[in-house]
N, C-alpha and C. Protein backbone atom coordinates (compact mmCIF):
# COMPACT_ATOMS: atom_id res chain seq x y z
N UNK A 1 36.64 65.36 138.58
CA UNK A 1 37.21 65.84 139.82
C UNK A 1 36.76 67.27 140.08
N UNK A 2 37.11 67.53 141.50
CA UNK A 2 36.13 69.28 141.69
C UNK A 2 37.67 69.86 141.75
N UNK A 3 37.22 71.09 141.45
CA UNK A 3 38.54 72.25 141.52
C UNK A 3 39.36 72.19 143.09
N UNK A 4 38.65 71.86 143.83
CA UNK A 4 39.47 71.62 145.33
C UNK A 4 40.38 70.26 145.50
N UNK A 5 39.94 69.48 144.49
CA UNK A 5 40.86 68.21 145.33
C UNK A 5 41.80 68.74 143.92
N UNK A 6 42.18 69.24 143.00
CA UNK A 6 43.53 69.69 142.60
C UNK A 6 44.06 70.58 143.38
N UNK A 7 43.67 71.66 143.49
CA UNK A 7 43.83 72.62 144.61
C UNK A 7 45.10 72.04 146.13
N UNK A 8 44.31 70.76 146.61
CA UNK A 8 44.49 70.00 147.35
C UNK A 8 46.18 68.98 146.79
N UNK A 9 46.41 69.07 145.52
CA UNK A 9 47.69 68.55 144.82
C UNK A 9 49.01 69.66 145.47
N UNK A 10 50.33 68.50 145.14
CA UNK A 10 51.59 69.53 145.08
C UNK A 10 51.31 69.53 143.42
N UNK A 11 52.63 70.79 143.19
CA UNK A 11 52.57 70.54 142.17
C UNK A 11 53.25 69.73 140.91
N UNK A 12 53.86 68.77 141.53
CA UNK A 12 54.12 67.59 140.90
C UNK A 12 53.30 66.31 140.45
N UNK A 13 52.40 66.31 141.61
CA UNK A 13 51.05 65.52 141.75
C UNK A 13 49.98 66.14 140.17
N UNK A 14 49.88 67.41 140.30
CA UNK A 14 49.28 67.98 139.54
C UNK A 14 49.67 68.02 138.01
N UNK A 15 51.01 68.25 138.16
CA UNK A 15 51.76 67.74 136.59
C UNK A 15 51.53 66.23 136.17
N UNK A 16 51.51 65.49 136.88
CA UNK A 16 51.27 64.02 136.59
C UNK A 16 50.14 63.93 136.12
N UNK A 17 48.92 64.30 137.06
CA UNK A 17 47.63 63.90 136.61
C UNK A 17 46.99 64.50 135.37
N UNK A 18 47.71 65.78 134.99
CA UNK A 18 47.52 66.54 133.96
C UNK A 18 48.15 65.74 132.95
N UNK A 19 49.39 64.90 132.51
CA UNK A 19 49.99 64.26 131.48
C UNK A 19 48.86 62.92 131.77
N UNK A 20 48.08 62.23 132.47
CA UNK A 20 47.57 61.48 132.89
C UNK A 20 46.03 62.01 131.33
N UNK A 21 45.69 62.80 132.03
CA UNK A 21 44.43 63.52 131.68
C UNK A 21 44.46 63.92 130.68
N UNK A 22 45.53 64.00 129.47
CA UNK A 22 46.13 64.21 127.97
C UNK A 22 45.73 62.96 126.95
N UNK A 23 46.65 62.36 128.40
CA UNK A 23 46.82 60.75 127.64
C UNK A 23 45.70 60.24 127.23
N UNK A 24 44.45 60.08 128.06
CA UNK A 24 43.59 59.72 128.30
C UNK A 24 42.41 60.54 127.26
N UNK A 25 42.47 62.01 127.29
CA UNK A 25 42.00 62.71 126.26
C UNK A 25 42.23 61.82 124.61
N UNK A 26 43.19 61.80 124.13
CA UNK A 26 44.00 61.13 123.05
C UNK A 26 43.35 59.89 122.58
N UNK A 27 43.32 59.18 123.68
CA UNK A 27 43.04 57.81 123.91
C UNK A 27 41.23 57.75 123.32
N UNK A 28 40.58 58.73 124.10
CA UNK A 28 39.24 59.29 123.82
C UNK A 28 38.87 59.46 122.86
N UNK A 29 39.72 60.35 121.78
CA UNK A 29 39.71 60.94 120.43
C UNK A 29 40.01 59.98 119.45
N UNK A 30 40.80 58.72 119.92
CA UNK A 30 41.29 57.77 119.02
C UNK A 30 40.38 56.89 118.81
N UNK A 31 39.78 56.56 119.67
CA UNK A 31 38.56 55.68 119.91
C UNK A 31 37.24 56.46 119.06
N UNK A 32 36.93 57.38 119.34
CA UNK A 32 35.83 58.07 118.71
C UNK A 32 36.19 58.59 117.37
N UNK A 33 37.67 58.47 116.91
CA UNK A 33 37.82 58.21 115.14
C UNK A 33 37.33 57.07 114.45
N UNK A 34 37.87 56.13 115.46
CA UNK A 34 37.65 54.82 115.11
C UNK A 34 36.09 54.31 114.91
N UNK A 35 35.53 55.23 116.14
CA UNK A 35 33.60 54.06 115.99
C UNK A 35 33.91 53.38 117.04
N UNK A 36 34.79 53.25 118.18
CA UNK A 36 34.58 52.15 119.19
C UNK A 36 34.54 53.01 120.69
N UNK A 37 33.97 54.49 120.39
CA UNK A 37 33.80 55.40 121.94
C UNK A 37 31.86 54.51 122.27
N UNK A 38 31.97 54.11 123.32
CA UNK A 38 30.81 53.77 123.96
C UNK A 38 30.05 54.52 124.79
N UNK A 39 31.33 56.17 125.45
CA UNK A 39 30.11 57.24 125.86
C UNK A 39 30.98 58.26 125.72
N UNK A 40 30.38 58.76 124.67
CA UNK A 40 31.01 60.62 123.88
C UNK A 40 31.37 61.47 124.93
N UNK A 41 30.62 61.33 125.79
CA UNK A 41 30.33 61.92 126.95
C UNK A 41 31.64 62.65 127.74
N UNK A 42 32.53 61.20 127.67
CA UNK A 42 33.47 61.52 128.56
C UNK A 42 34.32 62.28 128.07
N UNK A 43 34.42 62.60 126.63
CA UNK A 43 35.72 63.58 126.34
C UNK A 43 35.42 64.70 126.68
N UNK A 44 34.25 65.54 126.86
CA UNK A 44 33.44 66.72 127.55
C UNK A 44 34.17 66.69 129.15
N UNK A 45 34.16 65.75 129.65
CA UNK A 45 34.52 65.61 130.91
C UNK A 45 35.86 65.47 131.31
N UNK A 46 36.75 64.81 130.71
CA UNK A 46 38.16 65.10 130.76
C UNK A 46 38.49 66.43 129.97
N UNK A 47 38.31 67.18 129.03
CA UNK A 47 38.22 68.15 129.11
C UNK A 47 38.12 69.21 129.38
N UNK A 48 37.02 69.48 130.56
CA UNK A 48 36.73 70.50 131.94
C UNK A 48 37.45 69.85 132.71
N UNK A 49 37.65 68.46 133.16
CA UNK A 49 39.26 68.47 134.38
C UNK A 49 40.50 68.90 133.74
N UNK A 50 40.52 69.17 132.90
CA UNK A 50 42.24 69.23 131.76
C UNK A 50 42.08 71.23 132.36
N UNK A 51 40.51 71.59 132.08
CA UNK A 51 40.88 73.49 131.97
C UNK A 51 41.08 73.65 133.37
N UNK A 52 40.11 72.44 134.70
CA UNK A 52 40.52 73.05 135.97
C UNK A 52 41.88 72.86 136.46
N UNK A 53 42.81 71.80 136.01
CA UNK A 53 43.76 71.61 136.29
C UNK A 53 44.73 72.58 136.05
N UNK A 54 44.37 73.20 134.85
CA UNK A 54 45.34 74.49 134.28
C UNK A 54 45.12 75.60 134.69
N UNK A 55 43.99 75.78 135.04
CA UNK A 55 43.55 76.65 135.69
C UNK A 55 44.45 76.97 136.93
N UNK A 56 44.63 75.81 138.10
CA UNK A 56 44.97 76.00 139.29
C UNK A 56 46.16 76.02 139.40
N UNK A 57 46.83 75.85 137.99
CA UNK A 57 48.05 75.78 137.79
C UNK A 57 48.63 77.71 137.73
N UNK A 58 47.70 77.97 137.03
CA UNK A 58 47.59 79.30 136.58
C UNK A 58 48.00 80.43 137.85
N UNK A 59 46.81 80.02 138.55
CA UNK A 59 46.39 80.87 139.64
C UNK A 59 47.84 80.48 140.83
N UNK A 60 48.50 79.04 141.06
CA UNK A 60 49.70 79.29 141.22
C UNK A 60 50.63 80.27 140.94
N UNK A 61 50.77 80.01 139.77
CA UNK A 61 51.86 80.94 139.12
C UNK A 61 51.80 82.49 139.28
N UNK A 62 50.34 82.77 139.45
CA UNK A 62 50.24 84.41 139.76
C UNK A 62 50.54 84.85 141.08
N UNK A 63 50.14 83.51 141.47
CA UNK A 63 50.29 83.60 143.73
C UNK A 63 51.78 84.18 143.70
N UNK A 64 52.59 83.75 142.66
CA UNK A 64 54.29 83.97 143.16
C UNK A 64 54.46 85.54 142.82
């Protein structure tokens, strides 16, 4: 996802997709203990959506 369509979240929307984007991290890591990740790739990539999400979370919190 690009930094604008979180941006584009409330921030409830944004808390969700972030526990969403954990889960899913986890899920990633469990699989690639195991030997059954089919593209490494993606934990790199949920990863950088996990920092932009916190990110915009961030930059909220300073707005106040």
């Amino acid at each position: 996802m690009k930094v604008a369509e979180f941006r584009e979240m409330t921030p409830s929307e944004l808390a969700e997709k972030l526990s969403q984007m954990r889960h899913t991290l986890f899920e990633l890591r469990r699989k690639q203990a195991v030997g059954n990740l089919e593209h490494p790739e993606q934990i790199a990539v949920v990863r950088k959506d996990i920092a932009k999400a916190e990110t915009v979370l961030r930059e909220r919190e300073l707005a106040k």
